[in-house]
C-alpha atoms as a PDB file:
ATOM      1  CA  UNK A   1     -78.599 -79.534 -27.847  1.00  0.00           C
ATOM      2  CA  UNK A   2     -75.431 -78.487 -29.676  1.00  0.00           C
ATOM      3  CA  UNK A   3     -74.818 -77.041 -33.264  1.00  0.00           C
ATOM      4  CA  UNK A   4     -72.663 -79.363 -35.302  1.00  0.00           C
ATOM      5  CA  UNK A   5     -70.399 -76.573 -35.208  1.00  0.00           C
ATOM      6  CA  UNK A   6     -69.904 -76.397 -31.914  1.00  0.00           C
ATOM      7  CA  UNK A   7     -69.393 -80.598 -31.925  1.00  0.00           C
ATOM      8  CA  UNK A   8     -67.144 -80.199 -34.484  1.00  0.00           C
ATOM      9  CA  UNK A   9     -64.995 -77.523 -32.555  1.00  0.00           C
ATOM     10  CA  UNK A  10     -64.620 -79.302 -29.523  1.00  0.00           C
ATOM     11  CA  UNK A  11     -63.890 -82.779 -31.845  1.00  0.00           C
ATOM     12  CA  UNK A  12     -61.296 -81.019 -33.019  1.00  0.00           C
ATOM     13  CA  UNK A  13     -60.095 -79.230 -29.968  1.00  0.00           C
ATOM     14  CA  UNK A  14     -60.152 -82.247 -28.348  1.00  0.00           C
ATOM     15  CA  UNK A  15     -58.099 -83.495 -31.299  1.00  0.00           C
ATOM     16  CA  UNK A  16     -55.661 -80.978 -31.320  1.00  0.00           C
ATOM     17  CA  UNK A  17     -55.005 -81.238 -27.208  1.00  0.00           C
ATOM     18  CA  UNK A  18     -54.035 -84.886 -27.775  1.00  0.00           C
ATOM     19  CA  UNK A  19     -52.145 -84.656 -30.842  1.00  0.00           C
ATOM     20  CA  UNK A  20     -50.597 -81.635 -30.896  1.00  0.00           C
ATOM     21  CA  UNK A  21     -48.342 -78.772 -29.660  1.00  0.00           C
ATOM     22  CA  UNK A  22     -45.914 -76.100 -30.165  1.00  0.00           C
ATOM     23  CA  UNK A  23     -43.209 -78.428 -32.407  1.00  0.00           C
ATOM     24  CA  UNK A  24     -46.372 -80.575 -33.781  1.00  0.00           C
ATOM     25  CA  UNK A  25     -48.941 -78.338 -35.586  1.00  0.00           C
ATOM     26  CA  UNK A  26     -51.845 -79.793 -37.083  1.00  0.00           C
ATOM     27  CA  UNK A  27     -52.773 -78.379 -40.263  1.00  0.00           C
ATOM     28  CA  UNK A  28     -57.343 -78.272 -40.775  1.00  0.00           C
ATOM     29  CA  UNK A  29     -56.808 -80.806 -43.867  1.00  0.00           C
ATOM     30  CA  UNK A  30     -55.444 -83.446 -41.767  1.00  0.00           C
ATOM     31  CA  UNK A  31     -57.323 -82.263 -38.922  1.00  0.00           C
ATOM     32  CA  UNK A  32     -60.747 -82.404 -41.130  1.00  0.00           C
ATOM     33  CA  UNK A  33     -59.685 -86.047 -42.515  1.00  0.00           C
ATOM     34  CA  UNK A  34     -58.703 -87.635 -39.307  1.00  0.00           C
ATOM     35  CA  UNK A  35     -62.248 -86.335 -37.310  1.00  0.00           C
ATOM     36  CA  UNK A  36     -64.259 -86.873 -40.815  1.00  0.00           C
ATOM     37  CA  UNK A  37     -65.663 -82.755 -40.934  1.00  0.00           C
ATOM     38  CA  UNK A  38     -65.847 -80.661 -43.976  1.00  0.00           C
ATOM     39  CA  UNK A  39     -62.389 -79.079 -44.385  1.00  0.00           C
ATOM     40  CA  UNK A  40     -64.147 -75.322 -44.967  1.00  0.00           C
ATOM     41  CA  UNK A  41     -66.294 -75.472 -42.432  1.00  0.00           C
ATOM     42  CA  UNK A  42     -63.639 -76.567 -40.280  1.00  0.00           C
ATOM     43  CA  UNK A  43     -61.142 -74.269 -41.212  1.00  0.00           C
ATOM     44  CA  UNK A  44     -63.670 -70.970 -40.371  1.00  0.00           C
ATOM     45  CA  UNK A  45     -64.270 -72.489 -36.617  1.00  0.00           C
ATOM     46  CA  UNK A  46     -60.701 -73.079 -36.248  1.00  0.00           C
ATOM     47  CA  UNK A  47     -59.845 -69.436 -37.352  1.00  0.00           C
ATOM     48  CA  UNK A  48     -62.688 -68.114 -35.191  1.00  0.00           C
ATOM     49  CA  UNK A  49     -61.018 -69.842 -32.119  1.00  0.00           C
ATOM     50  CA  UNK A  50     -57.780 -68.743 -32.957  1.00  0.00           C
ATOM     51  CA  UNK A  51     -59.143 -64.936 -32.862  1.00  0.00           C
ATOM     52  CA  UNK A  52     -60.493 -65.462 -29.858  1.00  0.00           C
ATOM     53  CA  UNK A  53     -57.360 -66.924 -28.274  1.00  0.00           C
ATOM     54  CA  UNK A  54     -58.950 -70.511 -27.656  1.00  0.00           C
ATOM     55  CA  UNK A  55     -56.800 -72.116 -30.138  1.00  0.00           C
ATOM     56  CA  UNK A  56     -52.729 -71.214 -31.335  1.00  0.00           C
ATOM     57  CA  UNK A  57     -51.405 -71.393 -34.651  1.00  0.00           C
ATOM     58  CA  UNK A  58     -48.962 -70.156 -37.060  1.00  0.00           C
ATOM     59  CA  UNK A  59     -48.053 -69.750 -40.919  1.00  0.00           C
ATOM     60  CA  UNK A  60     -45.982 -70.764 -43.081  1.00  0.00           C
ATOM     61  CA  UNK A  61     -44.747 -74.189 -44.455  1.00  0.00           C
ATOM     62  CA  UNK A  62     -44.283 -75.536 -40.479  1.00  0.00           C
ATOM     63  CA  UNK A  63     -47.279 -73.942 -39.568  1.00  0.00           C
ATOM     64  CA  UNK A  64     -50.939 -75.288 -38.384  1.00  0.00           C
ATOM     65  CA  UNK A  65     -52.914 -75.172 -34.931  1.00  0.00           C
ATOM     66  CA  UNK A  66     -52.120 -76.648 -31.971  1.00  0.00           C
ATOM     67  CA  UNK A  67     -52.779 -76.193 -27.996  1.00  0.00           C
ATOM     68  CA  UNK A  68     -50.721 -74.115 -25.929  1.00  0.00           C
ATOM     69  CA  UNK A  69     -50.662 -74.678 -22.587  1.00  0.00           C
ATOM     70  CA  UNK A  70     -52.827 -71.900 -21.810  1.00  0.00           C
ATOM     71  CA  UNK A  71     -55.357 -73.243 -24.528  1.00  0.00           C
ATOM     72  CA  UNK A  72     -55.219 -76.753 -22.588  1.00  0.00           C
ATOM     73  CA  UNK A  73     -57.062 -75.082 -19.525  1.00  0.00           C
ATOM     74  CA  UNK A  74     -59.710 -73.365 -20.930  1.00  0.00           C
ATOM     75  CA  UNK A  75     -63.559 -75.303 -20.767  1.00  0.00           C
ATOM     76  CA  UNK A  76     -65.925 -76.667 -22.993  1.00  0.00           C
ATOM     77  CA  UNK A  77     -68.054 -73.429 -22.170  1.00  0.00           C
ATOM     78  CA  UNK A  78     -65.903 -71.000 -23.754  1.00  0.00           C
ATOM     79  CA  UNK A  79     -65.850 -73.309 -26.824  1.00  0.00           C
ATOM     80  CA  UNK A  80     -69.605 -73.384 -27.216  1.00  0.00           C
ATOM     81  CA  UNK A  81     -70.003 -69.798 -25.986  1.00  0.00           C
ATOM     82  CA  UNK A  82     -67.885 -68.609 -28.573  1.00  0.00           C
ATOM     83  CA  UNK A  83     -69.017 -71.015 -31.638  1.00  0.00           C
ATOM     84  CA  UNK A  84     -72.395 -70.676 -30.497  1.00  0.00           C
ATOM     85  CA  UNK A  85     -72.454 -67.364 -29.510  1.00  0.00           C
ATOM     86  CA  UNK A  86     -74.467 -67.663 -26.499  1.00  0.00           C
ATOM     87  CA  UNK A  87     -75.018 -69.853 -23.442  1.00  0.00           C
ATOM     88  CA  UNK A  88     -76.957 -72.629 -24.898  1.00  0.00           C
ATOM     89  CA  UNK A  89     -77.826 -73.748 -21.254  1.00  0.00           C
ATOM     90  CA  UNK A  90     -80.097 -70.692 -20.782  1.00  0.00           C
ATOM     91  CA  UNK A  91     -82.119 -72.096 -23.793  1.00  0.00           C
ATOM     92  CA  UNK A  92     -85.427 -74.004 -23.524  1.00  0.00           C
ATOM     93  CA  UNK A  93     -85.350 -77.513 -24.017  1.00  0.00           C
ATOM     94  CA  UNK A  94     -88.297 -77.344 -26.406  1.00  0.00           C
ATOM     95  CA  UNK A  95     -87.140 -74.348 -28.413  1.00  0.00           C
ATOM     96  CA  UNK A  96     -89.811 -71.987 -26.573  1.00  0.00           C
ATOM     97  CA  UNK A  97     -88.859 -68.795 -26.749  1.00  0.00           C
ATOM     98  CA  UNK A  98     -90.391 -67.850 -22.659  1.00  0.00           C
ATOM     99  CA  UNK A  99     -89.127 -70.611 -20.671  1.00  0.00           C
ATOM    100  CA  UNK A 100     -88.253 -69.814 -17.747  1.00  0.00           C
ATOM    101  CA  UNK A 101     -88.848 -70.650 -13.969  1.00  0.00           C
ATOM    102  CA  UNK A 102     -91.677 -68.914 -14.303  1.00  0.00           C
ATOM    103  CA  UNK A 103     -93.606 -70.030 -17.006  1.00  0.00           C
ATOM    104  CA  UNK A 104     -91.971 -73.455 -17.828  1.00  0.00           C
ATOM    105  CA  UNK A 105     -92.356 -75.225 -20.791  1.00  0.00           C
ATOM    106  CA  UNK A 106     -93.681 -79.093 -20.244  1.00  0.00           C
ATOM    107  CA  UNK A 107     -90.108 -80.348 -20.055  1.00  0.00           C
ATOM    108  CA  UNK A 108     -88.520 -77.410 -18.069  1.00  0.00           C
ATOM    109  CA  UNK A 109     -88.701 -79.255 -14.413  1.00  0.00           C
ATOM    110  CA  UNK A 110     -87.500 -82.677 -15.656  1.00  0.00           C
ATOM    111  CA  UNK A 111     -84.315 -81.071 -17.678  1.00  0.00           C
ATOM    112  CA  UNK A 112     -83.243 -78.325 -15.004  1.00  0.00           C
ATOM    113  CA  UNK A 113     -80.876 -79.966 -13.134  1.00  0.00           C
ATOM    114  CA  UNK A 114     -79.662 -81.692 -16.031  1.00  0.00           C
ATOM    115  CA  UNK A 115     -78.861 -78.926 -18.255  1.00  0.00           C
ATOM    116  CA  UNK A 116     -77.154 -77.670 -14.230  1.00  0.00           C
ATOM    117  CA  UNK A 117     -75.233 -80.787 -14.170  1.00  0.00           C
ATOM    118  CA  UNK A 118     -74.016 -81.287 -17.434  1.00  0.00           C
ATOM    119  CA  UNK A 119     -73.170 -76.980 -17.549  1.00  0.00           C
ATOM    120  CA  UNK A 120     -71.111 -77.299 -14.131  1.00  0.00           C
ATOM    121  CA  UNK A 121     -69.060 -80.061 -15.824  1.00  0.00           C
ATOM    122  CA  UNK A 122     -68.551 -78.399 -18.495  1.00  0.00           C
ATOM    123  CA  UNK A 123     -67.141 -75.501 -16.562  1.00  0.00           C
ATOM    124  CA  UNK A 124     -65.106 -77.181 -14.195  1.00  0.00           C
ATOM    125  CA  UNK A 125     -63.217 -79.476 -16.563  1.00  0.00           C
ATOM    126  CA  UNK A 126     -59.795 -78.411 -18.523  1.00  0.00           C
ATOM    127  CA  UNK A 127     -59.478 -79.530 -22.174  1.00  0.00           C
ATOM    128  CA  UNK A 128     -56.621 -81.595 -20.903  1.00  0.00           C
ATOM    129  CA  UNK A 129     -58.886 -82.893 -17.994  1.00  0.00           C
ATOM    130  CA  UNK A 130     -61.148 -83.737 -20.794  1.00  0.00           C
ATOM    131  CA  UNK A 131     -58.368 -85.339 -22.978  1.00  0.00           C
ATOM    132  CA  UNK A 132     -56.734 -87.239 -19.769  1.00  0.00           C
ATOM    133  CA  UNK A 133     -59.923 -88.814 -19.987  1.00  0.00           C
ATOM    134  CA  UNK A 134     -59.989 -89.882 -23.241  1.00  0.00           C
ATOM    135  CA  UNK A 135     -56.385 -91.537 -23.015  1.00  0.00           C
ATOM    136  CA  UNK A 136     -57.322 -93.397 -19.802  1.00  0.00           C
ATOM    137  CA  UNK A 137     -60.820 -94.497 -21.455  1.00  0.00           C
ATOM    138  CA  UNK A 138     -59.782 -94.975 -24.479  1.00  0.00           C
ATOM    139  CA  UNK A 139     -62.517 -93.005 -26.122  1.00  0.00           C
ATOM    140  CA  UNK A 140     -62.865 -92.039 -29.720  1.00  0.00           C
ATOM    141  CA  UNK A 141     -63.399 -88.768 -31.398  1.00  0.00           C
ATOM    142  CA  UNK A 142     -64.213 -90.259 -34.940  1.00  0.00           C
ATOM    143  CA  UNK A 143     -65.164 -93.646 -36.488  1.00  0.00           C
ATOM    144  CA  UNK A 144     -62.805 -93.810 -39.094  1.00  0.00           C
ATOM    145  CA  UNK A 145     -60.080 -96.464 -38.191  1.00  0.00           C
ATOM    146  CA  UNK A 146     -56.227 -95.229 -38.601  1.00  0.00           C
ATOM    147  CA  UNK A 147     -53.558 -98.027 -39.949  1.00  0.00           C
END
Protein backbone atom coordinates (compact mmCIF):
# COMPACT_ATOMS: atom_id res chain seq x y z
CA UNK A 1 0.00 0.00 0.00
CA UNK A 2 2.93 2.38 0.47
CA UNK A 3 5.77 3.56 -1.96
CA UNK A 4 9.16 2.55 -0.66
CA UNK A 5 9.63 6.11 -0.47
CA UNK A 6 7.22 6.85 1.72
CA UNK A 7 8.56 3.58 4.05
CA UNK A 8 11.73 4.86 3.80
CA UNK A 9 10.70 8.44 5.05
CA UNK A 10 8.92 7.45 7.95
CA UNK A 11 12.05 4.68 8.71
CA UNK A 12 13.96 7.42 8.85
CA UNK A 13 11.73 9.87 10.58
CA UNK A 14 11.16 7.46 12.95
CA UNK A 15 14.95 7.21 13.13
CA UNK A 16 15.67 10.62 13.49
CA UNK A 17 12.81 11.16 16.47
CA UNK A 18 14.70 8.55 18.51
CA UNK A 19 18.13 9.44 17.81
CA UNK A 20 18.27 12.80 17.33
CA UNK A 21 17.80 16.53 18.15
CA UNK A 22 18.86 20.01 18.14
CA UNK A 23 22.71 19.27 19.68
CA UNK A 24 22.62 15.64 17.85
CA UNK A 25 22.10 15.98 14.05
CA UNK A 26 22.07 13.06 11.98
CA UNK A 27 23.75 13.44 8.81
CA UNK A 28 21.64 11.05 5.50
CA UNK A 29 25.03 8.89 5.23
CA UNK A 30 24.76 7.61 8.62
CA UNK A 31 21.16 7.89 8.52
CA UNK A 32 21.09 5.73 5.07
CA UNK A 33 23.69 3.09 6.68
CA UNK A 34 22.06 2.60 9.98
CA UNK A 35 18.20 2.01 8.24
CA UNK A 36 20.04 0.14 5.12
CA UNK A 37 18.34 2.85 2.17
CA UNK A 38 20.14 4.20 -0.76
CA UNK A 39 21.97 7.33 0.48
CA UNK A 40 20.53 9.50 -2.80
CA UNK A 41 17.37 8.49 -2.62
CA UNK A 42 17.37 9.19 0.90
CA UNK A 43 18.91 12.36 0.86
CA UNK A 44 16.03 13.88 -1.86
CA UNK A 45 13.08 12.66 0.71
CA UNK A 46 14.89 14.09 3.52
CA UNK A 47 15.33 17.50 1.67
CA UNK A 48 11.72 17.32 0.48
CA UNK A 49 10.61 17.06 4.21
CA UNK A 50 12.77 19.62 5.28
CA UNK A 51 11.00 22.11 2.63
CA UNK A 52 7.99 21.25 3.79
CA UNK A 53 8.80 21.85 7.45
CA UNK A 54 8.33 18.04 8.51
CA UNK A 55 11.89 17.59 9.20
CA UNK A 56 14.85 20.39 10.70
CA UNK A 57 18.27 20.61 9.67
CA UNK A 58 21.22 22.70 9.24
CA UNK A 59 24.70 23.14 7.34
CA UNK A 60 27.82 23.17 7.89
CA UNK A 61 30.44 20.81 9.52
CA UNK A 62 27.86 20.32 12.82
CA UNK A 63 25.09 20.16 10.66
CA UNK A 64 22.48 17.20 9.63
CA UNK A 65 18.61 16.60 10.34
CA UNK A 66 17.05 16.07 13.32
CA UNK A 67 13.40 16.51 15.03
CA UNK A 68 12.35 19.56 16.59
CA UNK A 69 9.85 19.45 18.88
CA UNK A 70 7.36 20.71 16.60
CA UNK A 71 8.48 17.97 14.00
CA UNK A 72 7.88 15.28 16.92
CA UNK A 73 4.01 16.02 16.74
CA UNK A 74 3.26 15.91 13.37
CA UNK A 75 1.51 12.26 11.90
CA UNK A 76 2.33 9.63 9.71
CA UNK A 77 -0.30 11.31 7.26
CA UNK A 78 1.54 14.33 6.55
CA UNK A 79 4.60 12.11 5.88
CA UNK A 80 2.88 10.01 3.25
CA UNK A 81 0.78 12.94 2.00
CA UNK A 82 3.71 14.81 1.27
CA UNK A 83 6.14 11.88 -0.13
CA UNK A 84 3.30 10.48 -1.80
CA UNK A 85 1.65 13.34 -2.84
CA UNK A 86 -1.78 12.32 -2.22
CA UNK A 87 -3.98 10.49 0.29
CA UNK A 88 -3.18 6.98 -0.50
CA UNK A 89 -6.29 5.94 1.63
CA UNK A 90 -8.67 7.35 -1.02
CA UNK A 91 -7.02 4.80 -3.44
CA UNK A 92 -8.57 1.46 -4.51
CA UNK A 93 -7.26 -1.50 -3.07
CA UNK A 94 -7.00 -3.16 -6.48
CA UNK A 95 -5.51 -0.23 -8.35
CA UNK A 96 -9.03 0.52 -10.12
CA UNK A 97 -9.17 3.70 -11.14
CA UNK A 98 -13.51 4.09 -10.16
CA UNK A 99 -13.72 2.64 -6.84
CA UNK A 100 -15.78 4.07 -4.93
CA UNK A 101 -18.91 3.43 -2.67
CA UNK A 102 -20.63 3.35 -5.53
CA UNK A 103 -19.24 1.12 -7.85
CA UNK A 104 -16.84 -0.98 -5.64
CA UNK A 105 -14.24 -2.97 -6.79
CA UNK A 106 -14.43 -6.87 -5.47
CA UNK A 107 -12.32 -6.01 -2.45
CA UNK A 108 -13.77 -2.50 -1.65
CA UNK A 109 -16.33 -3.78 1.28
CA UNK A 110 -13.83 -6.15 2.97
CA UNK A 111 -10.87 -3.31 3.06
CA UNK A 112 -13.11 -0.16 4.02
CA UNK A 113 -12.90 -0.10 7.45
CA UNK A 114 -9.49 -1.19 7.35
CA UNK A 115 -7.96 1.34 5.22
CA UNK A 116 -10.56 3.70 8.11
CA UNK A 117 -8.78 2.11 10.88
CA UNK A 118 -5.38 2.00 9.98
CA UNK A 119 -5.90 6.07 8.39
CA UNK A 120 -7.43 7.23 11.90
CA UNK A 121 -4.26 5.83 13.55
CA UNK A 122 -2.27 7.23 11.50
CA UNK A 123 -3.76 10.61 12.17
CA UNK A 124 -4.12 10.51 15.70
CA UNK A 125 -0.63 9.35 16.62
CA UNK A 126 2.54 11.87 17.16
CA UNK A 127 5.92 10.73 15.74
CA UNK A 128 6.98 10.63 19.33
CA UNK A 129 3.74 8.63 20.21
CA UNK A 130 4.95 6.44 17.49
CA UNK A 131 8.62 6.35 18.77
CA UNK A 132 7.42 5.94 22.64
CA UNK A 133 6.24 2.90 21.20
CA UNK A 134 9.07 1.64 19.74
CA UNK A 135 11.28 2.18 23.00
CA UNK A 136 8.66 0.44 25.19
CA UNK A 137 8.34 -2.51 22.47
CA UNK A 138 11.45 -2.66 21.58
CA UNK A 139 10.77 -2.62 17.89
CA UNK A 140 13.22 -2.35 15.07
CA UNK A 141 13.45 -0.05 12.16
CA UNK A 142 16.21 -2.10 10.25
CA UNK A 143 17.77 -5.61 10.34
CA UNK A 144 21.19 -4.75 10.41
CA UNK A 145 22.62 -5.45 13.98
CA UNK A 146 24.74 -2.40 15.64
CA UNK A 147 27.98 -3.48 17.91
Amino acid sequence: MLSNASKYAIRAMLFLVLHSDKKNKLGSKYLADALEIPEPFLAKLLQQLVRNKLLSSTKGPRGGFYISDANAKNNVCQIIEEIDGHPMFDKCFMGLDRCSEENPCPLHHVVVEFKENLLEKFQSLSLKEFANDIQLKGQFLSLKTTD
